[in-house]
PDB file of N, CA and C in Angstrom:
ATOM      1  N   UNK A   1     -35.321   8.321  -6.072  1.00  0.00           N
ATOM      2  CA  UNK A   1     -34.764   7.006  -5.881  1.00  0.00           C
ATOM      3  C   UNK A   1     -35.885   5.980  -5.912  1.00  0.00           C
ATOM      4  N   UNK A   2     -35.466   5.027  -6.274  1.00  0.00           N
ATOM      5  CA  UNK A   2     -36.536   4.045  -6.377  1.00  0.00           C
ATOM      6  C   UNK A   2     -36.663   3.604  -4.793  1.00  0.00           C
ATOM      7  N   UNK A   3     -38.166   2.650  -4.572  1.00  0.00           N
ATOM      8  CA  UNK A   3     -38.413   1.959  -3.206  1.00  0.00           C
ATOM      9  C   UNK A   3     -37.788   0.785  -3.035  1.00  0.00           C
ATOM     10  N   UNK A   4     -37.686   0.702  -2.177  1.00  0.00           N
ATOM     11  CA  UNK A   4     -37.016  -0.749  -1.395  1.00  0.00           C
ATOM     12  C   UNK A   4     -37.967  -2.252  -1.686  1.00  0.00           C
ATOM     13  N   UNK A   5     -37.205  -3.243  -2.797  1.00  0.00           N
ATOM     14  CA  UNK A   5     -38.425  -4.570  -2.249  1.00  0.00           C
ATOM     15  C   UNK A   5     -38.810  -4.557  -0.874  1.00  0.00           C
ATOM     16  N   UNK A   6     -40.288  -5.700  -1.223  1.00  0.00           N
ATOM     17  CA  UNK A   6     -40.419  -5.577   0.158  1.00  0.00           C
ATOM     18  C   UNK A   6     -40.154  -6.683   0.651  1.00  0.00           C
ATOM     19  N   UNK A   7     -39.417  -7.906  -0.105  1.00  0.00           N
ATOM     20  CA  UNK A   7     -39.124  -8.474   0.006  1.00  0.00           C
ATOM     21  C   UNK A   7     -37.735  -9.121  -0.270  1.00  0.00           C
ATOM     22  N   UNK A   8     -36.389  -9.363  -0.032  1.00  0.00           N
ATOM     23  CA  UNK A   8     -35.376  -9.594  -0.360  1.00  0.00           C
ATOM     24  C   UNK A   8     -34.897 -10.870  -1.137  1.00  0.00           C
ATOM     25  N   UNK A   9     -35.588 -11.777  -0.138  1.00  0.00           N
ATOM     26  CA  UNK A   9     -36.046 -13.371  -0.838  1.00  0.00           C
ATOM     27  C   UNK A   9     -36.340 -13.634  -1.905  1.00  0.00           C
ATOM     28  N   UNK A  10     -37.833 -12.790  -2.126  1.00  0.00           N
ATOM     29  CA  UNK A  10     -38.489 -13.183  -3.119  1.00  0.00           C
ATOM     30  C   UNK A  10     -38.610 -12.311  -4.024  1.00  0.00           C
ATOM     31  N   UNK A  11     -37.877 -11.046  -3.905  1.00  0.00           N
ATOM     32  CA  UNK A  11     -37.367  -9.836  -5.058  1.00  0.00           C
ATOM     33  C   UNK A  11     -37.304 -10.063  -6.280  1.00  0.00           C
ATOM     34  N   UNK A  12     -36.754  -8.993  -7.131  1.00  0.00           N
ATOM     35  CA  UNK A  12     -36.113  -9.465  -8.357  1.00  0.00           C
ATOM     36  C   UNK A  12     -34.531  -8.742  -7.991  1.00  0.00           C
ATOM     37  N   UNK A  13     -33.754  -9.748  -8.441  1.00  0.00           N
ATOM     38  CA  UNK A  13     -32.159 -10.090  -7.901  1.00  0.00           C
ATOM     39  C   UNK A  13     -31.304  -8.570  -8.501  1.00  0.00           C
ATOM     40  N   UNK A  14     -32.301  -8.879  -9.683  1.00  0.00           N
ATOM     41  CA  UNK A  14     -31.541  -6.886 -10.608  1.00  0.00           C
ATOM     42  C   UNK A  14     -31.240  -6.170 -10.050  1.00  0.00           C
ATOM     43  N   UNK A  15     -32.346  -5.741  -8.870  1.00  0.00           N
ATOM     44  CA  UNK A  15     -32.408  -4.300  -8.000  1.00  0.00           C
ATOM     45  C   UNK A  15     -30.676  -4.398  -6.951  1.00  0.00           C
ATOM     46  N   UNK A  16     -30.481  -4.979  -6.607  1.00  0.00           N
ATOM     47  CA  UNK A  16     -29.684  -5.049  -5.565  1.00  0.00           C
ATOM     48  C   UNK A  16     -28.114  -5.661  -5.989  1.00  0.00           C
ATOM     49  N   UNK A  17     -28.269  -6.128  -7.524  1.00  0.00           N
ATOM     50  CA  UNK A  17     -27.423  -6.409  -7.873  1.00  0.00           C
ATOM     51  C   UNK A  17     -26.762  -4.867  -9.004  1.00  0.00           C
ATOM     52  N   UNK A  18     -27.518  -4.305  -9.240  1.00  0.00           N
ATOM     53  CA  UNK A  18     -27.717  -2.784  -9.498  1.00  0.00           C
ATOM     54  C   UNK A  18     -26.931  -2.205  -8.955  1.00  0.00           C
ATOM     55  N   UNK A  19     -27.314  -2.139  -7.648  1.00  0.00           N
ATOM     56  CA  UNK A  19     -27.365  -1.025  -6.205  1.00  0.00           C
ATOM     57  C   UNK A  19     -25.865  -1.990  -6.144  1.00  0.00           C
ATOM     58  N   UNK A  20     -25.620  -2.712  -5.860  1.00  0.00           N
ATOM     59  CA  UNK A  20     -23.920  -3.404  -5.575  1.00  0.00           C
ATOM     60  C   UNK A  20     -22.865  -3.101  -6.902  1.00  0.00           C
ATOM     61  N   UNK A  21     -23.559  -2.878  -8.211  1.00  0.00           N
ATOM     62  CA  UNK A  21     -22.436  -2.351  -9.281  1.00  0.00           C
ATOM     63  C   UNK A  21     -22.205  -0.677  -9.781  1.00  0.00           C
ATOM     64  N   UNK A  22     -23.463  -0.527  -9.228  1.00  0.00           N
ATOM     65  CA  UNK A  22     -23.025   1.554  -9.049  1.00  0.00           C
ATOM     66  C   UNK A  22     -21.924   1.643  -7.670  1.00  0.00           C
ATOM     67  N   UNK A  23     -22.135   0.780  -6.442  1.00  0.00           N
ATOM     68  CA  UNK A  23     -21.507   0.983  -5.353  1.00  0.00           C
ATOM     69  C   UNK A  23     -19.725   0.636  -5.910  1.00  0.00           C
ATOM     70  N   UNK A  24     -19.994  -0.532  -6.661  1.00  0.00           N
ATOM     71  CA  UNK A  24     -18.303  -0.662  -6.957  1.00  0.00           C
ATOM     72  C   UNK A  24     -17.917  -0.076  -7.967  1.00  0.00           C
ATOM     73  N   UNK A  25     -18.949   0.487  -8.503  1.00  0.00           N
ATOM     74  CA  UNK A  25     -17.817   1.080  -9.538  1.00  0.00           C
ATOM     75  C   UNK A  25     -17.866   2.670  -9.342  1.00  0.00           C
ATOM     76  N   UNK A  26     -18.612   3.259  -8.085  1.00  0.00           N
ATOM     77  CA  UNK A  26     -18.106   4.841  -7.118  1.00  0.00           C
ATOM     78  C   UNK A  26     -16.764   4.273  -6.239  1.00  0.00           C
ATOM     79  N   UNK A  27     -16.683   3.294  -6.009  1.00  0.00           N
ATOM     80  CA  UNK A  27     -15.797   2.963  -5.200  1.00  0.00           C
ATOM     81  C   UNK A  27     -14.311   2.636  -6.085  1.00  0.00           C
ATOM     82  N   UNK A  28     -14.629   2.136  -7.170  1.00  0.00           N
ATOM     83  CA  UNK A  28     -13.118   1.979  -8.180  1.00  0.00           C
ATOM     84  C   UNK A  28     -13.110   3.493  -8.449  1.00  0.00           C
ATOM     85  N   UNK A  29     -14.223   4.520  -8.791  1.00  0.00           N
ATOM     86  CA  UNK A  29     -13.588   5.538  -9.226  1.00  0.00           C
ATOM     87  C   UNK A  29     -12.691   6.601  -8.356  1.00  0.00           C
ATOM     88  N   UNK A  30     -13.472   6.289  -7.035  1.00  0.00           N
ATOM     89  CA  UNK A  30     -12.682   7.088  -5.704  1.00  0.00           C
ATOM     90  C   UNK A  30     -11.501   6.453  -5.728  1.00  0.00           C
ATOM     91  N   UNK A  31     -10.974   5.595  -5.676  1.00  0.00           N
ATOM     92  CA  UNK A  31     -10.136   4.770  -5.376  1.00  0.00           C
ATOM     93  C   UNK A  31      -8.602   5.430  -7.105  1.00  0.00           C
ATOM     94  N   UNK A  32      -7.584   5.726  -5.927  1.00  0.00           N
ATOM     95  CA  UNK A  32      -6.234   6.271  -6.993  1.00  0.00           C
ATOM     96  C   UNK A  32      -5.436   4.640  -8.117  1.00  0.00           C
ATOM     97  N   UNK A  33      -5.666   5.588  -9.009  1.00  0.00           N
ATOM     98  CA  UNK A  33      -4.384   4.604  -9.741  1.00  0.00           C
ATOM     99  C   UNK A  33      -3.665   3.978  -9.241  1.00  0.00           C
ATOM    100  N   UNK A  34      -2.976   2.794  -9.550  1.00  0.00           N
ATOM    101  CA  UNK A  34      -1.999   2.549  -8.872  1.00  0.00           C
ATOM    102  C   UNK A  34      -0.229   2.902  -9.583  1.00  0.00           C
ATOM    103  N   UNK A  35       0.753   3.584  -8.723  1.00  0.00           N
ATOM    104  CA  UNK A  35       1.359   3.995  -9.059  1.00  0.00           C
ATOM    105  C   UNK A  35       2.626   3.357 -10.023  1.00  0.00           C
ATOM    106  N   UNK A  36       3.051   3.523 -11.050  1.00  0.00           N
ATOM    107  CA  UNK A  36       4.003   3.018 -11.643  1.00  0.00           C
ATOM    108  C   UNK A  36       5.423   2.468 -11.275  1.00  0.00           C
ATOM    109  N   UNK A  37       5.608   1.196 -11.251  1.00  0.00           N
ATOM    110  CA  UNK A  37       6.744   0.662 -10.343  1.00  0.00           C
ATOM    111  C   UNK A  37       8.123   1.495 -11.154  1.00  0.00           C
ATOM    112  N   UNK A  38       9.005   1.556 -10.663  1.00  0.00           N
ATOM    113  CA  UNK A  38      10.408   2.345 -11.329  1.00  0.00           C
ATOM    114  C   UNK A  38      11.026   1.115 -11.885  1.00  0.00           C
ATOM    115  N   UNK A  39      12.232   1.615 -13.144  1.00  0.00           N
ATOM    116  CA  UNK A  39      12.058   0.845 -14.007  1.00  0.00           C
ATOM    117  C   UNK A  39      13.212   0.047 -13.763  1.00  0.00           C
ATOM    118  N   UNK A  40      14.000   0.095 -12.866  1.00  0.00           N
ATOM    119  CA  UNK A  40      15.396  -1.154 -12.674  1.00  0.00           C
ATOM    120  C   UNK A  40      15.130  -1.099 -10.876  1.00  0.00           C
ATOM    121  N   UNK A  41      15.684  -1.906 -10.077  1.00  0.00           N
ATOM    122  CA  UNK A  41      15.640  -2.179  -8.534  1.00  0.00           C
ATOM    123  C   UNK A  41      17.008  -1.565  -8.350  1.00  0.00           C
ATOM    124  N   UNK A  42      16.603  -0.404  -7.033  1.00  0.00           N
ATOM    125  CA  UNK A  42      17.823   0.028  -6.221  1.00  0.00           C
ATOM    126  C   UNK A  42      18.948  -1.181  -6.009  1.00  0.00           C
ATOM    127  N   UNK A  43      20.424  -0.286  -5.399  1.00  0.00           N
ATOM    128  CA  UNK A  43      21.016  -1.271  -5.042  1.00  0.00           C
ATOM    129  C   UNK A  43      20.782  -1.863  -3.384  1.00  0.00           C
ATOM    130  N   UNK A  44      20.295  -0.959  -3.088  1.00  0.00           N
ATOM    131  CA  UNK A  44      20.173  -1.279  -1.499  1.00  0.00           C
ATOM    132  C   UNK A  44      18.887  -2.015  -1.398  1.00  0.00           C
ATOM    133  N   UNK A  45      17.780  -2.598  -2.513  1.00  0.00           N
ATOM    134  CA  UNK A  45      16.447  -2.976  -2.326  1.00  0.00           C
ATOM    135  C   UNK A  45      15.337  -2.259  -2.363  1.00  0.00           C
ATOM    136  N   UNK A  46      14.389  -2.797  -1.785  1.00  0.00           N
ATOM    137  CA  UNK A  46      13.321  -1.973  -1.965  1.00  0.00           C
ATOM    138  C   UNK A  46      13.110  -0.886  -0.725  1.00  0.00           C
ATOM    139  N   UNK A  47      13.871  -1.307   0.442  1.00  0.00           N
ATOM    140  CA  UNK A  47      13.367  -0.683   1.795  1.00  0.00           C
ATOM    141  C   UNK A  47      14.083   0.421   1.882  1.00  0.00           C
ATOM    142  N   UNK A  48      13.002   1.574   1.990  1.00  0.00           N
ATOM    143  CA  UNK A  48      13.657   2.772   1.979  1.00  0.00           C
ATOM    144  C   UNK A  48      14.498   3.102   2.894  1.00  0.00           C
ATOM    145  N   UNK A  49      14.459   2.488   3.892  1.00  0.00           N
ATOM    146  CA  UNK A  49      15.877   2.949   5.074  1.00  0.00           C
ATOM    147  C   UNK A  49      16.996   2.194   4.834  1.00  0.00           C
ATOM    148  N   UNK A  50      16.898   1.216   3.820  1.00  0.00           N
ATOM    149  CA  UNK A  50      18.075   1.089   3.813  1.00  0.00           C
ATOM    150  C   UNK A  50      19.421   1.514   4.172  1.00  0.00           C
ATOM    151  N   UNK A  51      19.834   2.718   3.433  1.00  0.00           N
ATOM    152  CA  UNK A  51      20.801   3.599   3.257  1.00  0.00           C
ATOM    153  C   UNK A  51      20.864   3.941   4.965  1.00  0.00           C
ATOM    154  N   UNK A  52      20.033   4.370   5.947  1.00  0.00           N
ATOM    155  CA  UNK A  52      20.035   4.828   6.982  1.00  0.00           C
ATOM    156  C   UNK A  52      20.589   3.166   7.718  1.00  0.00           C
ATOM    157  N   UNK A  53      19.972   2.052   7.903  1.00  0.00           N
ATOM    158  CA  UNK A  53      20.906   1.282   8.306  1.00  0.00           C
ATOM    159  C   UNK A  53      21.877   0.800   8.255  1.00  0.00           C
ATOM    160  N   UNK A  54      22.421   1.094   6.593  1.00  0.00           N
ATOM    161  CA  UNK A  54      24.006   0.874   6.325  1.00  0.00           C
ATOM    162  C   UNK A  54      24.618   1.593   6.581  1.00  0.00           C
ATOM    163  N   UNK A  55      24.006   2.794   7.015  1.00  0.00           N
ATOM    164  CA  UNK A  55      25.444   3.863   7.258  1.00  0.00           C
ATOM    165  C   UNK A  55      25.718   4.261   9.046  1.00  0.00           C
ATOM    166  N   UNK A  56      24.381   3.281   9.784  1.00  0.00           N
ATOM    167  CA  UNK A  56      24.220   3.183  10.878  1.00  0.00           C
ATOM    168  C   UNK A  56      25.699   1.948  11.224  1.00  0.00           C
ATOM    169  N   UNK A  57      25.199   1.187  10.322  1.00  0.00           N
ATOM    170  CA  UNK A  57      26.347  -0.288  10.450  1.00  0.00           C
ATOM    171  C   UNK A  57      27.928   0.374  10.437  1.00  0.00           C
ATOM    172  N   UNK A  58      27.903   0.879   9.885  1.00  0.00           N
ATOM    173  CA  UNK A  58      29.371   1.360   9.222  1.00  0.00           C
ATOM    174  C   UNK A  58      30.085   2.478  10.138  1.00  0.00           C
ATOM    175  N   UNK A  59      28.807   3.421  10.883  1.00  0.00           N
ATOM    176  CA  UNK A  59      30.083   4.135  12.038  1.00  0.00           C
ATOM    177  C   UNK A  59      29.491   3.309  12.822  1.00  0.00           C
ATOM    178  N   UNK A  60      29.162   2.525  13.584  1.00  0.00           N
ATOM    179  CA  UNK A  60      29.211   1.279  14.449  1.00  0.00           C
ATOM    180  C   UNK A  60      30.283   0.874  14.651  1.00  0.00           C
ATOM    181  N   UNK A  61      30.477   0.316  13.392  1.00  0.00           N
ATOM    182  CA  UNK A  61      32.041  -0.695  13.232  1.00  0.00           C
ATOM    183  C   UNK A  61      33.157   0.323  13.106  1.00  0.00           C
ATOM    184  N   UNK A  62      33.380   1.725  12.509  1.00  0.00           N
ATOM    185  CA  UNK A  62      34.398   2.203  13.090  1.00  0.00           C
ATOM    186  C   UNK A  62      34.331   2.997  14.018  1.00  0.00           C
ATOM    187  N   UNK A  63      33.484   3.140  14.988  1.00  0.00           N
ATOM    188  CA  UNK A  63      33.511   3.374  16.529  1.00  0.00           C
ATOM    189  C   UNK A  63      34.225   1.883  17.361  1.00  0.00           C
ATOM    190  N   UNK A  64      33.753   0.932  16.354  1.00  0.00           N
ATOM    191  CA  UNK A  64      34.678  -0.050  17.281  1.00  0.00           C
ATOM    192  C   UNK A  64      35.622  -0.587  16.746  1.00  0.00           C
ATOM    193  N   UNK A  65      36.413  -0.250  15.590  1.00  0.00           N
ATOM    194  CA  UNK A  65      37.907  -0.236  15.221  1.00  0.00           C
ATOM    195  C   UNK A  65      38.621   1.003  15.348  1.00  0.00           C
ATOM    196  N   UNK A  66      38.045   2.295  15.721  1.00  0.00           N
ATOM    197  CA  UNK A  66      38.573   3.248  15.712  1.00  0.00           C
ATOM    198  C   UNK A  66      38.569   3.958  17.727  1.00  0.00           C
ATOM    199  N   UNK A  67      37.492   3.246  17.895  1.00  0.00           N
ATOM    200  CA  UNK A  67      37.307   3.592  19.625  1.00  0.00           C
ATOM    201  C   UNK A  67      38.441   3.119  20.602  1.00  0.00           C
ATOM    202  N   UNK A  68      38.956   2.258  20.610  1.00  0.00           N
ATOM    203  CA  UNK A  68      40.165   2.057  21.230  1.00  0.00           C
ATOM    204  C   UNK A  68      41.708   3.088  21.065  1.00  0.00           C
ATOM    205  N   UNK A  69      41.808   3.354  19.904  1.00  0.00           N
ATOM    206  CA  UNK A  69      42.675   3.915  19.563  1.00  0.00           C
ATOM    207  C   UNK A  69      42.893   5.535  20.155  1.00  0.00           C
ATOM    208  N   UNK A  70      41.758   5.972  20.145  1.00  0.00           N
ATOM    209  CA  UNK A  70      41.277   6.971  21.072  1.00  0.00           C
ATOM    210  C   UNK A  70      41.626   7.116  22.336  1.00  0.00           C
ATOM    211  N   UNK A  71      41.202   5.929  23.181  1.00  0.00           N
ATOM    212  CA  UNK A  71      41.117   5.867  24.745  1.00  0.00           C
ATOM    213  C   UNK A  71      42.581   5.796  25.223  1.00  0.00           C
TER     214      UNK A  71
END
């Protein structure tokens, strides 16, 4: 490895501007693809629980059109 200026100030700017474009570009290569969006939008949106809160909503409401009828 090469030595360290011994000066930062009064360096030459290459070295460290070097050392900052090997660092980003180990860091873009670690770094995953980003994944491919799907090609039309659900009907329920993007939020995956959706489905779990609509179907939460729905025996809700017939626990309480159907709960009386019961008692």
């Amino acid at each position: 490895m090469a030595k360290e200026p011994r000066d930062n100030q009064g360096g030459d700017p290459r070295v460290t501007d070097l050392r900052a474009y090997r660092k980003a570009r180990e860091t873009a290569a670690r770094k995953a693809p980003p994944r491919p969006k799907p090609p039309g939008q659900s009907f329920l949106g993007s939020n995956p629980k959706a489905g779990l809160i609509l179907a939460a909503v729905v025996v809700i409401l017939a626990l309480l059109y159907l709960g009386p009828r019961f008692l």
